[in-house]
N, C-alpha and C. Protein backbone atom coordinates (compact mmCIF):
# COMPACT_ATOMS: atom_id res chain seq x y z
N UNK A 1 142.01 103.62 97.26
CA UNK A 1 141.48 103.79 98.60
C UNK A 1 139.96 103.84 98.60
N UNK A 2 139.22 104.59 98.03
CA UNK A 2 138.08 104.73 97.60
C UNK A 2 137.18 103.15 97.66
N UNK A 3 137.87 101.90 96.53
CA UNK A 3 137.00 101.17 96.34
C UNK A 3 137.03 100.50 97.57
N UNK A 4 138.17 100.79 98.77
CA UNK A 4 138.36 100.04 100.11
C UNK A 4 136.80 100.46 100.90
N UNK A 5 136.93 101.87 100.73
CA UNK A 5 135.99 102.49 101.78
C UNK A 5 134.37 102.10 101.19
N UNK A 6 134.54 101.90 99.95
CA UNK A 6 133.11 101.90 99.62
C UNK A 6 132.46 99.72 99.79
N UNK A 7 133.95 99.27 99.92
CA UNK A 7 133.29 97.80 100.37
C UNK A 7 133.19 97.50 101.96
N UNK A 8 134.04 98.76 102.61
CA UNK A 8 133.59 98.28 104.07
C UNK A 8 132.19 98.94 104.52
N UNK A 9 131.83 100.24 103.36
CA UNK A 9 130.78 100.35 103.97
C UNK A 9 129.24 99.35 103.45
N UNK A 10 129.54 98.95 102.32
CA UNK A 10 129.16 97.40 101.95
C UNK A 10 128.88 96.54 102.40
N UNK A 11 129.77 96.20 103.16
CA UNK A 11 129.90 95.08 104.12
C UNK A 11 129.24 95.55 105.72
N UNK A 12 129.42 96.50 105.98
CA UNK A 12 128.60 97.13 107.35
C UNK A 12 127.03 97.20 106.73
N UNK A 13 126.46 97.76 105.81
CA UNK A 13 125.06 97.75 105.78
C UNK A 13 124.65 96.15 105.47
N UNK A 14 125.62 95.36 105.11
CA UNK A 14 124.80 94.36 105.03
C UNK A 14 124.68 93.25 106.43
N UNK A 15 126.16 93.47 106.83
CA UNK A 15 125.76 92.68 108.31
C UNK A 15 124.72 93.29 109.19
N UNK A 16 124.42 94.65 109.23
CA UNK A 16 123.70 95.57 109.75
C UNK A 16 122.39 94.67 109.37
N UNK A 17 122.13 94.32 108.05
CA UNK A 17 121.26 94.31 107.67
C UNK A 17 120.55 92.50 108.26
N UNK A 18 121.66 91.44 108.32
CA UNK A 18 121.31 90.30 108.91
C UNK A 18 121.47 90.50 109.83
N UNK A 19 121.99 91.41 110.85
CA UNK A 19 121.45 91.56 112.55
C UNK A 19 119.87 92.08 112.43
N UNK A 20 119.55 92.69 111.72
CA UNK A 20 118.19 93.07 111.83
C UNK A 20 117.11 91.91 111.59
N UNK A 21 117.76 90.78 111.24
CA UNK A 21 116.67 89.80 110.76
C UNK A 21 116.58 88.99 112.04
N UNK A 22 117.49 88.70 112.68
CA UNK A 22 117.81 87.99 113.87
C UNK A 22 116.60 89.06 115.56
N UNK A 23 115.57 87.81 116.21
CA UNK A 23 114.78 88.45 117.23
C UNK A 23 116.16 88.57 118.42
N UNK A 24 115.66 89.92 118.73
CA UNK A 24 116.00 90.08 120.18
C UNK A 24 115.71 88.96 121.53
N UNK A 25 117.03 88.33 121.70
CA UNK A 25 116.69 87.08 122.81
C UNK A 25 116.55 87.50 123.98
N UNK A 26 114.88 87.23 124.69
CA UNK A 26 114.79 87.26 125.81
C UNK A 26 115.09 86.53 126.65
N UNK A 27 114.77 87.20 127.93
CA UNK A 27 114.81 85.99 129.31
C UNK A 27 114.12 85.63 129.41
N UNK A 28 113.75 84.33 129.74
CA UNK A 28 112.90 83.55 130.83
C UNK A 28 113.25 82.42 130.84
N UNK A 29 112.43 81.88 131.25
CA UNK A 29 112.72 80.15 131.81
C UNK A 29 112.22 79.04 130.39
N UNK A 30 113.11 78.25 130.91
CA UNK A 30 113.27 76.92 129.32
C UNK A 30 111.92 75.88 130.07
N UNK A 31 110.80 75.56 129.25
CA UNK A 31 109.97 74.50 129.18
C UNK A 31 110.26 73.62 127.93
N UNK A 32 110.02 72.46 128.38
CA UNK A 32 109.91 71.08 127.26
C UNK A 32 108.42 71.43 126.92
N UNK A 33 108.16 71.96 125.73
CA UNK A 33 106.90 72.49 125.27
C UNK A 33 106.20 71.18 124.08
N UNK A 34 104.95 70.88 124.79
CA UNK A 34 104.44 69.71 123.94
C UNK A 34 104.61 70.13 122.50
N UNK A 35 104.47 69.34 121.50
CA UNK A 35 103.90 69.46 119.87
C UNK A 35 102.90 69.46 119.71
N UNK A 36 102.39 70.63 118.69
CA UNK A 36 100.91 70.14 118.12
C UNK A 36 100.91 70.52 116.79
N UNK A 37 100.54 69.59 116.37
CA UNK A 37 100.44 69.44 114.97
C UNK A 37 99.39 70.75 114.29
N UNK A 38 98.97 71.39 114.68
CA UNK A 38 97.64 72.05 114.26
C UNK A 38 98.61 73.76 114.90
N UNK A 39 99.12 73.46 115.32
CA UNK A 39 99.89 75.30 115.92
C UNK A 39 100.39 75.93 114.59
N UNK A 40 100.03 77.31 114.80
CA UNK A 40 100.06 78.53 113.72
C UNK A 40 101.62 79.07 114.21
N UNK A 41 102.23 79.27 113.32
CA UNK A 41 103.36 80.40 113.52
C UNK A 41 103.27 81.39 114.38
N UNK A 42 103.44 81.67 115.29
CA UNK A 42 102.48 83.25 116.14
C UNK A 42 104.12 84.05 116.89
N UNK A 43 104.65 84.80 115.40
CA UNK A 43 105.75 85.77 116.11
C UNK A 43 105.79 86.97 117.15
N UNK A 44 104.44 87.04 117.03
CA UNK A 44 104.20 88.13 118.42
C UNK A 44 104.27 87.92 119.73
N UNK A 45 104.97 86.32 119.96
CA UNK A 45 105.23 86.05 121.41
C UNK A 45 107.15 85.99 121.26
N UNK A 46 107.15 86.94 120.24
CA UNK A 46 108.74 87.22 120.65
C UNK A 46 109.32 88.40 120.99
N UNK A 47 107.67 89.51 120.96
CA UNK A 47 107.86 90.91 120.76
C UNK A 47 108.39 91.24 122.41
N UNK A 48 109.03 92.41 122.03
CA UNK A 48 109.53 92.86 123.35
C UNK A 48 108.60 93.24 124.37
N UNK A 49 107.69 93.61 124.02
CA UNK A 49 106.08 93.88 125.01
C UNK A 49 105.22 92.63 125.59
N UNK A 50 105.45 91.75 124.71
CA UNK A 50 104.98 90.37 124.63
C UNK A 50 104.76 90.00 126.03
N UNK A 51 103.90 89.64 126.96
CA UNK A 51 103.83 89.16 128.18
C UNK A 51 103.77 87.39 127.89
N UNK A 52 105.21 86.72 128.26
CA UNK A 52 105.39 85.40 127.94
C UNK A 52 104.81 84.62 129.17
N UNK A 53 104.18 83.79 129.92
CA UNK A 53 103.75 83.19 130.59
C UNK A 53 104.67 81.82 130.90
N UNK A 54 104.99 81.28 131.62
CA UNK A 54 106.11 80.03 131.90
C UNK A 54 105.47 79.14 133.12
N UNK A 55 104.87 78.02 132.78
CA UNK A 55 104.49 76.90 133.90
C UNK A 55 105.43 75.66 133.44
N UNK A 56 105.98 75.20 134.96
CA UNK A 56 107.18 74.54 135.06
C UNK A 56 106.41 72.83 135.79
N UNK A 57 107.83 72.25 135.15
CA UNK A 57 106.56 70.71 135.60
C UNK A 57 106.68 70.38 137.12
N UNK A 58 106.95 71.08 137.58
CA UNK A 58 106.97 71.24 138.88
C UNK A 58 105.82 72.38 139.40
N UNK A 59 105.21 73.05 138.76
CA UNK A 59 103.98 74.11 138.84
C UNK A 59 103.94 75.59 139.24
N UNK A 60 105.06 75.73 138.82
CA UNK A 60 105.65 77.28 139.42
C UNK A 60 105.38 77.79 138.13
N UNK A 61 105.16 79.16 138.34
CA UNK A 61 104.58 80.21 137.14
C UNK A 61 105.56 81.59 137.49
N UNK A 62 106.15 81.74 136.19
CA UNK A 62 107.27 82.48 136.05
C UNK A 62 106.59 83.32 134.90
N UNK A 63 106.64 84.85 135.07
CA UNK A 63 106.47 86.03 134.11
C UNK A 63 108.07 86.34 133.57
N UNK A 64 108.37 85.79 132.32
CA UNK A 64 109.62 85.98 131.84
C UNK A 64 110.66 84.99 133.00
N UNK A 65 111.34 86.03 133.78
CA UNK A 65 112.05 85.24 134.88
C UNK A 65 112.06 85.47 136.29
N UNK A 66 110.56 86.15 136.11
CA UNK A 66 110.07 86.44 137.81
C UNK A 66 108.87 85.69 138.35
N UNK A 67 109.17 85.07 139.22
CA UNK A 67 108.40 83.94 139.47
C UNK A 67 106.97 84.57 140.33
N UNK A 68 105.78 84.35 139.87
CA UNK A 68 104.74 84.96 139.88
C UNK A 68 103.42 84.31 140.94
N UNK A 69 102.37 84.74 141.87
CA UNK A 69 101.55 84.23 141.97
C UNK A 69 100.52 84.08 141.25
N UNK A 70 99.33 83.54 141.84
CA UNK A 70 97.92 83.45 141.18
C UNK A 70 97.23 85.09 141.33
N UNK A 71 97.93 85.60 142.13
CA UNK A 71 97.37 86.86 142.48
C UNK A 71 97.73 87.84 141.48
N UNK A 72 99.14 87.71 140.91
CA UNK A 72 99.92 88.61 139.99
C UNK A 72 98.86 88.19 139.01
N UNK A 73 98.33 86.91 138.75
CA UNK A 73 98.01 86.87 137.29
C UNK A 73 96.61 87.14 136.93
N UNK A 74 95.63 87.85 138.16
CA UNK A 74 94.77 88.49 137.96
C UNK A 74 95.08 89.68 137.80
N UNK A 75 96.22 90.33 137.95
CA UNK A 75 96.67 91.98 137.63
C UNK A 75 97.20 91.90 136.02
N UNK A 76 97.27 91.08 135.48
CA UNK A 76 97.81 91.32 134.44
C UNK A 76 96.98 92.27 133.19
N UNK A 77 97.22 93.37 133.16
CA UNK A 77 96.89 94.05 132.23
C UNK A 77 96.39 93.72 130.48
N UNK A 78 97.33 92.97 130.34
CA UNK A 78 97.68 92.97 128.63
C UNK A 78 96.01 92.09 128.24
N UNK A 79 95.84 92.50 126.83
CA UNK A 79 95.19 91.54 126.35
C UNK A 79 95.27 90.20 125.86
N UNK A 80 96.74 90.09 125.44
CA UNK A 80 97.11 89.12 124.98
C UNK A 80 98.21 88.18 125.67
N UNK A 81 98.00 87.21 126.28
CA UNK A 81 98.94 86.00 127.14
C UNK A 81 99.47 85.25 126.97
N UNK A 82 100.88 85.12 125.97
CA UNK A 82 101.33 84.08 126.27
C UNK A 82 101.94 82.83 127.09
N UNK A 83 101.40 81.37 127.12
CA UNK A 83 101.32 80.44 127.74
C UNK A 83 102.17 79.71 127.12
N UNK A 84 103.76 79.05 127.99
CA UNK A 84 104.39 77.94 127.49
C UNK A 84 104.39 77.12 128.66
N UNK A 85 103.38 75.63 128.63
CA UNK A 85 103.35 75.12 129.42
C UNK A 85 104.54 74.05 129.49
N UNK A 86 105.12 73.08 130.25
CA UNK A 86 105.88 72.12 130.15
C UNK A 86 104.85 70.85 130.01
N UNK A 87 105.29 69.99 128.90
CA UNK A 87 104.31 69.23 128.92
C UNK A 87 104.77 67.81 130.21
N UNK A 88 105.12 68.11 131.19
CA UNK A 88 105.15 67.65 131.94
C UNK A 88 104.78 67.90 132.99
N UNK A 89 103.80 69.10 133.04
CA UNK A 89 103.22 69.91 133.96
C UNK A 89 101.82 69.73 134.42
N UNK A 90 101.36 69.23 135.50
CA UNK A 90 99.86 68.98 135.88
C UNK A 90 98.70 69.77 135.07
N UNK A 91 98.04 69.05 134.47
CA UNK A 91 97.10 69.74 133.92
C UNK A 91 95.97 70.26 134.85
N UNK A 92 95.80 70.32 136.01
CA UNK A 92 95.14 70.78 137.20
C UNK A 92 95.51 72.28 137.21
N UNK A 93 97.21 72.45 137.08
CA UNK A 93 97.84 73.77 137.46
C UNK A 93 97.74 74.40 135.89
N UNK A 94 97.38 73.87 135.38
CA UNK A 94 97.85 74.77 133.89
C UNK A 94 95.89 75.03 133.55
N UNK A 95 95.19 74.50 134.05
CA UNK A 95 93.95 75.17 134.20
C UNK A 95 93.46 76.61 135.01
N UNK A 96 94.19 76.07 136.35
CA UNK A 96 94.35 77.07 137.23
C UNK A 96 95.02 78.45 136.82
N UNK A 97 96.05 78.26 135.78
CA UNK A 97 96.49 79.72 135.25
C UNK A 97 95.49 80.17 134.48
N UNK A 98 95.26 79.43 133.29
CA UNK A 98 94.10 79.72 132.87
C UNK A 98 93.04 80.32 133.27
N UNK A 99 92.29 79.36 133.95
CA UNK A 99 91.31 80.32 135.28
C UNK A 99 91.39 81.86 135.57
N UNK A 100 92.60 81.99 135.91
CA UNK A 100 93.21 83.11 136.49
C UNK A 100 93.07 84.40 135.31
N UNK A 101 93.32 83.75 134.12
CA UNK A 101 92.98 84.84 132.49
C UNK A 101 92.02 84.73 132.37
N UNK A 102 91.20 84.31 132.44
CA UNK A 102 89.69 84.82 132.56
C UNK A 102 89.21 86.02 131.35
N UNK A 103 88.65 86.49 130.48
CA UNK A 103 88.48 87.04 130.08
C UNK A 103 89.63 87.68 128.90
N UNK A 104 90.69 86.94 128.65
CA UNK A 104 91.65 87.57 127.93
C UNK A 104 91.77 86.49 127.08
N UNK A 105 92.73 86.85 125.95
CA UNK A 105 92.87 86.27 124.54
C UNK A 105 94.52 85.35 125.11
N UNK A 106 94.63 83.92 124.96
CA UNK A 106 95.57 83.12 125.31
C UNK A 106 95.92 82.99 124.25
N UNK A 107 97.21 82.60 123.85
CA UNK A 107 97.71 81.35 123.36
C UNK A 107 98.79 80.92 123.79
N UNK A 108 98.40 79.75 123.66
CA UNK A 108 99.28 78.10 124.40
C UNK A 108 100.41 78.09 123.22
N UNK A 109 101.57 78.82 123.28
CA UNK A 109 102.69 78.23 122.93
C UNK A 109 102.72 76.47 123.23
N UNK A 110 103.51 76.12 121.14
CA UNK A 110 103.90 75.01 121.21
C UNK A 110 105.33 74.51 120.86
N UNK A 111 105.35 73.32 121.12
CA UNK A 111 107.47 73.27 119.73
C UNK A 111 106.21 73.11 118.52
N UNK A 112 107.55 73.96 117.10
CA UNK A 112 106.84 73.99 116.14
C UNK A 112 106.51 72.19 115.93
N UNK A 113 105.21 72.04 114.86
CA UNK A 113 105.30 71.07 114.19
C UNK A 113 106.08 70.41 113.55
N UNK A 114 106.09 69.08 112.95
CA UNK A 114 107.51 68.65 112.01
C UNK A 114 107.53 69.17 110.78
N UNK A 115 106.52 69.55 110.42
CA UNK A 115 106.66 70.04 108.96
C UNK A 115 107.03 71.35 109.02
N UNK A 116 107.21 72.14 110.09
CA UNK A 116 107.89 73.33 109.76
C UNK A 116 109.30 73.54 109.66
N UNK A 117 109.58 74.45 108.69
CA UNK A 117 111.16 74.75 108.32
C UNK A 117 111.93 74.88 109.92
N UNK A 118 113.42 73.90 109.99
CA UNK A 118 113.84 74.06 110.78
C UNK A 118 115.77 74.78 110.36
N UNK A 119 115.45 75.81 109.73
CA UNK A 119 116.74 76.16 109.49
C UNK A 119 116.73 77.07 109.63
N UNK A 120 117.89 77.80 110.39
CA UNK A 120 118.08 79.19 111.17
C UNK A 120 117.16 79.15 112.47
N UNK A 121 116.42 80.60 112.39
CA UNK A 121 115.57 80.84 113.27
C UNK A 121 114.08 80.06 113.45
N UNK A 122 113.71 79.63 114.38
CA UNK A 122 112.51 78.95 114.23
C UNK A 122 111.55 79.87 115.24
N UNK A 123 110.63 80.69 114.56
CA UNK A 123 109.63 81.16 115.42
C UNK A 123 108.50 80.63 116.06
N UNK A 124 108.19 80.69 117.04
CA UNK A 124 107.19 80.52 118.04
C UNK A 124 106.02 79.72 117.55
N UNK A 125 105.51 78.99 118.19
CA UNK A 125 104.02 78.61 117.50
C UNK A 125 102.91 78.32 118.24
N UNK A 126 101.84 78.27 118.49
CA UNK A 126 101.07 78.49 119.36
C UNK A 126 99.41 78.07 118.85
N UNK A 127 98.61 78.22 119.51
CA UNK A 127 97.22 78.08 119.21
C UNK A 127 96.28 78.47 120.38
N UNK A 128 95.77 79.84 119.59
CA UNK A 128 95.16 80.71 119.91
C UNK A 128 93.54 80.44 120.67
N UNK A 129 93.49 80.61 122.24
CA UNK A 129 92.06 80.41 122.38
C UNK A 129 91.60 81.96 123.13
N UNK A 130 90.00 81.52 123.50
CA UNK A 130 89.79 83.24 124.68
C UNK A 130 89.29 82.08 125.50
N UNK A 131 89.36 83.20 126.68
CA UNK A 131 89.18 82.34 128.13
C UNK A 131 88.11 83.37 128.53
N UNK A 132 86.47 82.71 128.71
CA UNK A 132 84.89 83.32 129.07
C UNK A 132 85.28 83.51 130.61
N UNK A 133 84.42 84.76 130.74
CA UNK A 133 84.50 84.74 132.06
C UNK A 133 83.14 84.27 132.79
C-alpha cells in the first residue's frame, strides 16, 4: 500500500509541477500581429498586471476585452503598455494610440520571429520603444 501512496503523491507533485510551467490564459481580443524579425522575447506581457493594449483592423481599441476610448488611454496609469496591433490596422490609428502614451514605455507586441522555438508554449515578443512627450 505504501509504495501506491508514495507514487500518487509522485505523480501529483509532478503534474503540479507542469501546471506551474504553463501561463495563466487571459482574455482579450485575437489580432493578426505583424512579424518582425528583430522582436525580443518580452514575457511580461503575459503577467497578470500586464496592461495588454488591442487595435483591431477595423480601429477599435480594446483594454484586454473592454473596448476603450482615446480618453481611457490618457488615464492609464501603468508605466509599461502593451501594444498588439493588427497588421491590418491603419497606421494613422495605431499612431493615434500611441499619441495618446505619451510619455510611457511601449512595446509593440509581435508574432514571434521564424527562428524562434515553436514547440509548446510560445511567449510573447515585442520591441520595446518610449513615447516623448
Amino acid at each position: 500500500m505504501r509504495p501506491l501512496i508514495e507514487t500518487c503523491l509522485l505523480a501529483s507533485i509532478l503534474i503540479a509541477g507542469a501546471a506551474a510551467q504553463k501561463p495563466l490564459l487571459r482574455q482579450g481580443v485575437q489580432v493578426e500581429m505583424p512579424v518582425a524579425s528583430h522582436a525580443i522575447e518580452t514575457r511580461a506581457a503575459d503577467g497578470q498586471n500586464a496592461t495588454v493594449l488591442a487595435i483591431t483592423a477595423d480601429g477599435r481599441v480594446f483594454d484586454g476585452i473592454k473596448l476603450i476610448d482615446s480618453a481611457a488611454l490618457l488615464r492609464l496609469k501603468e508605466k509599461t503598455i502593451y501594444v498588439k496591433a493588427d497588421a491590418r490596422a491603419q497606421y494613422q490609428k495605431v499612431l493615434a494610440v500611441l499619441d495618446a502614451l505619451r510619455g510611457k514605455s511601449v512595446v509593440l507586441l509581435s508574432a514571434p520571429p521564424e527562428n524562434a522555438a515553436k514547440e509548446g508554449y510560445t511567449a510573447p515578443y515585442g520591441t520595446k520603444l518610449t513615447v516623448s512627450r
